[in-house]
PDB file of N, CA and C in Angstrom:
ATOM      1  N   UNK A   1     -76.420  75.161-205.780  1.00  0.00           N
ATOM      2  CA  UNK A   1     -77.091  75.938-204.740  1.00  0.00           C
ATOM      3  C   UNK A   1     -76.098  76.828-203.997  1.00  0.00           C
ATOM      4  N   UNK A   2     -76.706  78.126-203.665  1.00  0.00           N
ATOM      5  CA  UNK A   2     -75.898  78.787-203.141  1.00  0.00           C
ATOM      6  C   UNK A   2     -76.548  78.783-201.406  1.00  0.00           C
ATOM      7  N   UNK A   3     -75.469  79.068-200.690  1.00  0.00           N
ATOM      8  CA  UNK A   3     -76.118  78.866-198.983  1.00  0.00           C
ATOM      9  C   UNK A   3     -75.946  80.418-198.664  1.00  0.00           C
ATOM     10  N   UNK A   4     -77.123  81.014-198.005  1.00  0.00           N
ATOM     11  CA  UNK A   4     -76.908  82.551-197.459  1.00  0.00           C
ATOM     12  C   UNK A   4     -77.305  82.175-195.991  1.00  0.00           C
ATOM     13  N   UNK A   5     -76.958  83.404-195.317  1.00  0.00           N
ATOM     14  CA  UNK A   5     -77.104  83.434-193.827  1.00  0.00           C
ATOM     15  C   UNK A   5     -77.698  84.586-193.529  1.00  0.00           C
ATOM     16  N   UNK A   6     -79.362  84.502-192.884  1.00  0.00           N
ATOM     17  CA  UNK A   6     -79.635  85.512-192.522  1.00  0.00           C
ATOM     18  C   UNK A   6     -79.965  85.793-191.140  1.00  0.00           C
ATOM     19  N   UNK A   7     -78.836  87.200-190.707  1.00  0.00           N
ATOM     20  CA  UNK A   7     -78.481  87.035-189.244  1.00  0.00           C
ATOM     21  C   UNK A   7     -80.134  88.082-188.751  1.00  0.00           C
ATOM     22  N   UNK A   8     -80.036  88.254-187.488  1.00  0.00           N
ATOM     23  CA  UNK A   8     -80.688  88.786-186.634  1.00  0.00           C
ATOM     24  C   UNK A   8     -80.230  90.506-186.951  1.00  0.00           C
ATOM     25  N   UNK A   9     -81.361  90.933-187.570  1.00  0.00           N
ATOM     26  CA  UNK A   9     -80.745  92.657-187.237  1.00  0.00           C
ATOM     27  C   UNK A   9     -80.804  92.948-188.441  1.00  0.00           C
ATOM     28  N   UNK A  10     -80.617  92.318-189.286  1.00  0.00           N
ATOM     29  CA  UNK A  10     -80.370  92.702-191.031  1.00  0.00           C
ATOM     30  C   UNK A  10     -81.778  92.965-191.371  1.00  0.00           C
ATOM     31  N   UNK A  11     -81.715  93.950-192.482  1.00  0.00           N
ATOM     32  CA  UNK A  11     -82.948  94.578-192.646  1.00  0.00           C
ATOM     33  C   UNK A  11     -82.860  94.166-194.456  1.00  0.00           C
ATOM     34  N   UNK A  12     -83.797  94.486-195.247  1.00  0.00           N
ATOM     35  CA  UNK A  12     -83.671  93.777-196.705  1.00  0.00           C
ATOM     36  C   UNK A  12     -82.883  94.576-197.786  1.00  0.00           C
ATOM     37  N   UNK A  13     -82.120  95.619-197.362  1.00  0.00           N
ATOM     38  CA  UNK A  13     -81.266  96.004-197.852  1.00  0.00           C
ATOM     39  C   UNK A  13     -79.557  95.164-197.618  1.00  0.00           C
ATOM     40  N   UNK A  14     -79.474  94.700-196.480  1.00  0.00           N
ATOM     41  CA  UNK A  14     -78.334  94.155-196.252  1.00  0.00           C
ATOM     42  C   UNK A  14     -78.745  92.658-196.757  1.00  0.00           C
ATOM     43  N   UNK A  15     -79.580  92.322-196.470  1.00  0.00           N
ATOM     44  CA  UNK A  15     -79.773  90.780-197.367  1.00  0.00           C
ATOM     45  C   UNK A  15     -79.470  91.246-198.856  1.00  0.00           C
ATOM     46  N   UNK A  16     -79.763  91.764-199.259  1.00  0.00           N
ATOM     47  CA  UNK A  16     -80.391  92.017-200.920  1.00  0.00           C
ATOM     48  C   UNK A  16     -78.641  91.869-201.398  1.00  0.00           C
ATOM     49  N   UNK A  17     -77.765  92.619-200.266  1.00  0.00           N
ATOM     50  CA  UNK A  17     -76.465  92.733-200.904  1.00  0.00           C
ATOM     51  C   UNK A  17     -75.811  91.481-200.715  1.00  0.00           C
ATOM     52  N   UNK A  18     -75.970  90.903-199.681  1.00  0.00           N
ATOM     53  CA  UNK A  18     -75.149  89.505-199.361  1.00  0.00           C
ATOM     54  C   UNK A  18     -75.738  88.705-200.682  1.00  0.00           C
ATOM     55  N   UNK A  19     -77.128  88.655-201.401  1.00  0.00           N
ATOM     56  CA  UNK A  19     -77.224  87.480-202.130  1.00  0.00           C
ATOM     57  C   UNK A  19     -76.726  88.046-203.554  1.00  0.00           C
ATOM     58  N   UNK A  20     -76.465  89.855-203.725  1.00  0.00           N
ATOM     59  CA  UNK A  20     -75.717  89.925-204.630  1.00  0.00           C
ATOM     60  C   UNK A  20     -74.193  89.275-204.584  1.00  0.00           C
ATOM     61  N   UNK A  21     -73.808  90.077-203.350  1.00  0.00           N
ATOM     62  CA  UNK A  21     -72.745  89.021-203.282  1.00  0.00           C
ATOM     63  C   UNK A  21     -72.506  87.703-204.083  1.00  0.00           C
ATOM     64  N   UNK A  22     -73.065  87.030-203.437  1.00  0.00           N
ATOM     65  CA  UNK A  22     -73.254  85.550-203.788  1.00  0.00           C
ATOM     66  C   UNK A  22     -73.194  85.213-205.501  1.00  0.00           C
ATOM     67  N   UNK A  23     -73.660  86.535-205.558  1.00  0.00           N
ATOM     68  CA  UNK A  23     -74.093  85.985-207.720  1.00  0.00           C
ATOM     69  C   UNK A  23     -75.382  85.765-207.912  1.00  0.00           C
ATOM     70  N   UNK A  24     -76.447  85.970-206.938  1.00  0.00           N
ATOM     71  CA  UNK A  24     -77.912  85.032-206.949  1.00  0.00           C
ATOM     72  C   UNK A  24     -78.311  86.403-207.636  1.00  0.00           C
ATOM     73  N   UNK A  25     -77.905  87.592-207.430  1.00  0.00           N
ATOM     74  CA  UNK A  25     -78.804  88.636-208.655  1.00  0.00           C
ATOM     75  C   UNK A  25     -78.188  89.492-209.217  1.00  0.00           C
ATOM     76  N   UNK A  26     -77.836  90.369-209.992  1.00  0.00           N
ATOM     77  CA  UNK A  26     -77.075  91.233-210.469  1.00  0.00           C
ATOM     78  C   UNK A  26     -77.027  92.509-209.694  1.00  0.00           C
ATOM     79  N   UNK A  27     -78.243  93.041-208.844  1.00  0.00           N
ATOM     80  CA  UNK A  27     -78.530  93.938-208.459  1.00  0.00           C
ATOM     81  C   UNK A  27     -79.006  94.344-207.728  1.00  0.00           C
ATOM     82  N   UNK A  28     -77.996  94.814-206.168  1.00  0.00           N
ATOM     83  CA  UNK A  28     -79.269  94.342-204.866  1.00  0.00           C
ATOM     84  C   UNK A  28     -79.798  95.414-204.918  1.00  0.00           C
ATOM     85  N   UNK A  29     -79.966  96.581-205.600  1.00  0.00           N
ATOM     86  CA  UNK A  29     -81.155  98.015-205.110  1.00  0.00           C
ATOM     87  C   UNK A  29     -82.042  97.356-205.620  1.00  0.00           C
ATOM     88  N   UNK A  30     -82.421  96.269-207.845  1.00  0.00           N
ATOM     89  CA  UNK A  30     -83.021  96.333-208.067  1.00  0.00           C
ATOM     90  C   UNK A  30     -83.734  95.169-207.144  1.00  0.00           C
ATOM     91  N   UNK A  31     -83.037  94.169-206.920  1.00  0.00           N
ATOM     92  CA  UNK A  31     -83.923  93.002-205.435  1.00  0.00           C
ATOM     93  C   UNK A  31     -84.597  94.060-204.611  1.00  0.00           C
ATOM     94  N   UNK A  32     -83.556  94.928-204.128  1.00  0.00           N
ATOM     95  CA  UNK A  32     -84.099  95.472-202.378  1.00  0.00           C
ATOM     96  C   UNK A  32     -85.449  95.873-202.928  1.00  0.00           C
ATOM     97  N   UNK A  33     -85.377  96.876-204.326  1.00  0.00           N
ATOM     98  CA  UNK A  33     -86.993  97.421-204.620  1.00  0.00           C
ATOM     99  C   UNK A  33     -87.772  96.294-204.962  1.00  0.00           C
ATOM    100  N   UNK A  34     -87.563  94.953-205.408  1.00  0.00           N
ATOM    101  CA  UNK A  34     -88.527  94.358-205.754  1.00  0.00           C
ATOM    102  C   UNK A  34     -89.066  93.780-204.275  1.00  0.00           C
ATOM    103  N   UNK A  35     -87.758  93.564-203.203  1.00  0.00           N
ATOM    104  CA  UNK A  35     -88.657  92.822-202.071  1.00  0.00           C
ATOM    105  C   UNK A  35     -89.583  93.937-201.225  1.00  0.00           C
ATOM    106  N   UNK A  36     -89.164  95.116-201.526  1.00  0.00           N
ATOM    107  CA  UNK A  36     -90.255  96.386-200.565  1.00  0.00           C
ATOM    108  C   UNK A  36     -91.594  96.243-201.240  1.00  0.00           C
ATOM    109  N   UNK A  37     -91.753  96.632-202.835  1.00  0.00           N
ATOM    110  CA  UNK A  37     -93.037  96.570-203.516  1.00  0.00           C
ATOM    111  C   UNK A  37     -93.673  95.476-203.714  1.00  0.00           C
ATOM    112  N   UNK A  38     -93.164  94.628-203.714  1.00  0.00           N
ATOM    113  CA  UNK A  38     -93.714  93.060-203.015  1.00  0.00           C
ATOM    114  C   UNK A  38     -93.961  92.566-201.821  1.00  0.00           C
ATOM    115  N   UNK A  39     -93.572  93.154-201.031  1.00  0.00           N
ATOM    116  CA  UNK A  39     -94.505  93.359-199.245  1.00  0.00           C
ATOM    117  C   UNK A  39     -93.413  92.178-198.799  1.00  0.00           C
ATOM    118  N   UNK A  40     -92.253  91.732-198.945  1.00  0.00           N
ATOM    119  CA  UNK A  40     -91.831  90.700-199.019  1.00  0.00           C
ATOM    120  C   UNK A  40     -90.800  90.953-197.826  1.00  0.00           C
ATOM    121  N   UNK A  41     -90.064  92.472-197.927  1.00  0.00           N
ATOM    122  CA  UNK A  41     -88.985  93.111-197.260  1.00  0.00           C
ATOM    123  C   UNK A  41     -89.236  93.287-195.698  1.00  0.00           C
ATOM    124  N   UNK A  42     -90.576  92.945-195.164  1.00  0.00           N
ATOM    125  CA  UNK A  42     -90.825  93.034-193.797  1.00  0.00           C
ATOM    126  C   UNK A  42     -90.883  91.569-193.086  1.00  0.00           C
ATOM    127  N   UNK A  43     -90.641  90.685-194.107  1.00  0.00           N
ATOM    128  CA  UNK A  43     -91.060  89.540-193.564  1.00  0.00           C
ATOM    129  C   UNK A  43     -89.941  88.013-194.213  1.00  0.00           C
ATOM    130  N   UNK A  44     -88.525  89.141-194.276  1.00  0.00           N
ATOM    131  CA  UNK A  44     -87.490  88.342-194.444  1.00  0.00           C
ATOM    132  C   UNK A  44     -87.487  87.352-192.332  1.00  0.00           C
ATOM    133  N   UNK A  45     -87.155  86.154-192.869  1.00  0.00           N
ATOM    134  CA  UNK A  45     -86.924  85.518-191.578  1.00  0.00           C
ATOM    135  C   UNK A  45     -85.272  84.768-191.395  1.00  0.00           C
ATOM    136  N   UNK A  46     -84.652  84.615-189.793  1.00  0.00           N
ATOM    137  CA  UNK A  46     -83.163  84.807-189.643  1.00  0.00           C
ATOM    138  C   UNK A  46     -83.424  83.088-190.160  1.00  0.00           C
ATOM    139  N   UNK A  47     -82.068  83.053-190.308  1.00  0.00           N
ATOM    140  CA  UNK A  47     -81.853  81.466-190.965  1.00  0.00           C
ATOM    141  C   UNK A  47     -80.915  81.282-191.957  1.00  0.00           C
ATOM    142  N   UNK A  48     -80.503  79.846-192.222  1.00  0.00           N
ATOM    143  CA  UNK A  48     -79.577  79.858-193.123  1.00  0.00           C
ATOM    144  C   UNK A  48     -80.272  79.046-194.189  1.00  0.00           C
ATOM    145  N   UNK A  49     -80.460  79.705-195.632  1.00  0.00           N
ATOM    146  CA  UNK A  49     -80.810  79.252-196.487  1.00  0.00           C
ATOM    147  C   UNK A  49     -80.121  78.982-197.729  1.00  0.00           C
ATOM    148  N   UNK A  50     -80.675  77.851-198.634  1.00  0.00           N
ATOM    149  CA  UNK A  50     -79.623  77.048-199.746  1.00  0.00           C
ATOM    150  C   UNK A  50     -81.103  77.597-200.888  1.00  0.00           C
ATOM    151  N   UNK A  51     -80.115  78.385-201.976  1.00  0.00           N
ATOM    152  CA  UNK A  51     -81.121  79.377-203.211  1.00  0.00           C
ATOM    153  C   UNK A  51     -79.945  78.292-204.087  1.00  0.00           C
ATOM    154  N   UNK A  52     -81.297  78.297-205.331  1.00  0.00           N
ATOM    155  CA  UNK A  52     -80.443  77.557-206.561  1.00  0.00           C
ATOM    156  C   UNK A  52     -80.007  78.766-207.187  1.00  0.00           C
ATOM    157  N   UNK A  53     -78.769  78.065-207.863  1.00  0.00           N
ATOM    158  CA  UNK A  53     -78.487  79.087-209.069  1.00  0.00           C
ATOM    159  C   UNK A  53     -79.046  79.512-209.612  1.00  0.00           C
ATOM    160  N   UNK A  54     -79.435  80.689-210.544  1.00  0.00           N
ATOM    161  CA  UNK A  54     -80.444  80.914-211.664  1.00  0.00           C
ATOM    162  C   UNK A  54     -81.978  81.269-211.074  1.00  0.00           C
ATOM    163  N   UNK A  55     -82.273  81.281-209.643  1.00  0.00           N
ATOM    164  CA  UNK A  55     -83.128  81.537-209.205  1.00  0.00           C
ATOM    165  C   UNK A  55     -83.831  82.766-209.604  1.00  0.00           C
ATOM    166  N   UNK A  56     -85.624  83.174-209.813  1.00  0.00           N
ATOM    167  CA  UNK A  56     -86.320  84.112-209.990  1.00  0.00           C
ATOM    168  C   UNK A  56     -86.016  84.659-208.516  1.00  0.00           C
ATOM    169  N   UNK A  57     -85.872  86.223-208.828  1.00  0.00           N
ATOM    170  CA  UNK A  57     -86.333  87.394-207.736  1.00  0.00           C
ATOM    171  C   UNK A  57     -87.613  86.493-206.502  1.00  0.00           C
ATOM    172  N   UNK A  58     -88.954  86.235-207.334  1.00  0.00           N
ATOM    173  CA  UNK A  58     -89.862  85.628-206.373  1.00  0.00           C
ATOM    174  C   UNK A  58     -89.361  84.322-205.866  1.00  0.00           C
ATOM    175  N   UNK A  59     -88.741  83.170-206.211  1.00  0.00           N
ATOM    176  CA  UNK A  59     -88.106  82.360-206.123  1.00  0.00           C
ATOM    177  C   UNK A  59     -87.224  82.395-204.501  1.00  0.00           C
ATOM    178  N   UNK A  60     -86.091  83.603-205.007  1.00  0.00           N
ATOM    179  CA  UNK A  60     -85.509  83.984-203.720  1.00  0.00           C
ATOM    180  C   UNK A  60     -86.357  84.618-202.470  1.00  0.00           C
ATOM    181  N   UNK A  61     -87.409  85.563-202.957  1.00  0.00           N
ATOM    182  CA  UNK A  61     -87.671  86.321-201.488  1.00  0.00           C
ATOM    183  C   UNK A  61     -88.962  85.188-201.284  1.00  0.00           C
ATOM    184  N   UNK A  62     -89.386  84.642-201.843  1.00  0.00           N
ATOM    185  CA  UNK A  62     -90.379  82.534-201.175  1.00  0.00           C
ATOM    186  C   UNK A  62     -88.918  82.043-200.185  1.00  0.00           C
ATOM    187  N   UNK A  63     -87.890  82.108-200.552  1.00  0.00           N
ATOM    188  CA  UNK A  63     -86.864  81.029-199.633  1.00  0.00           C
ATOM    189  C   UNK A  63     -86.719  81.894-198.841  1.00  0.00           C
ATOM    190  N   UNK A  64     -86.396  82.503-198.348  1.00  0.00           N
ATOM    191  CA  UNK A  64     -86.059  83.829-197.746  1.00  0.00           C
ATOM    192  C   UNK A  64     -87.151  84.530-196.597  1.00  0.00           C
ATOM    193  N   UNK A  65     -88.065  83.933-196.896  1.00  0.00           N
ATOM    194  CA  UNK A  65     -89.213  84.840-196.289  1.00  0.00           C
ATOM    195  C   UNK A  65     -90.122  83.379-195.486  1.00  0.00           C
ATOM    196  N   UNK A  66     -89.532  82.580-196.147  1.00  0.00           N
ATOM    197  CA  UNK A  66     -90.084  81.138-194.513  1.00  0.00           C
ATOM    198  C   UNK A  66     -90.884  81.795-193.708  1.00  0.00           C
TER     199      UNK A  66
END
């Protein structure tokens, strides 16, 4: 499991990059577009969350979106 931190202020472009960071996706534009066209990107919530390795795109923005 990987642990991310999502602060106050970050919008789903700056998440998208921290969980590239991390290794959780190859590609935070192609995340950032999947969490906008998935209605998902307005309703990221602050918190610190534990994503498994190998996690699906929907997978992550379900943990993420609490």
């Amino acid at each position: 499991n990987v642990r991310i931190k999502v602060s106050s202020g970050m919008d789903s472009s700056s998440v998208s990059k921290k969980i590239e960071k991390a290794g959780l996706v190859k590609s935070s534009k192609d995340f950032d577009r999947y969490l906008v066209k998935k209605g998902y990107a307005d309703n990221i919530s602050v918190g610190n969350y534990e994503i498994p390795s190998g996690a699906s795109y929907q997978e992550i923005a379900k943990i993420i979106t609490k």
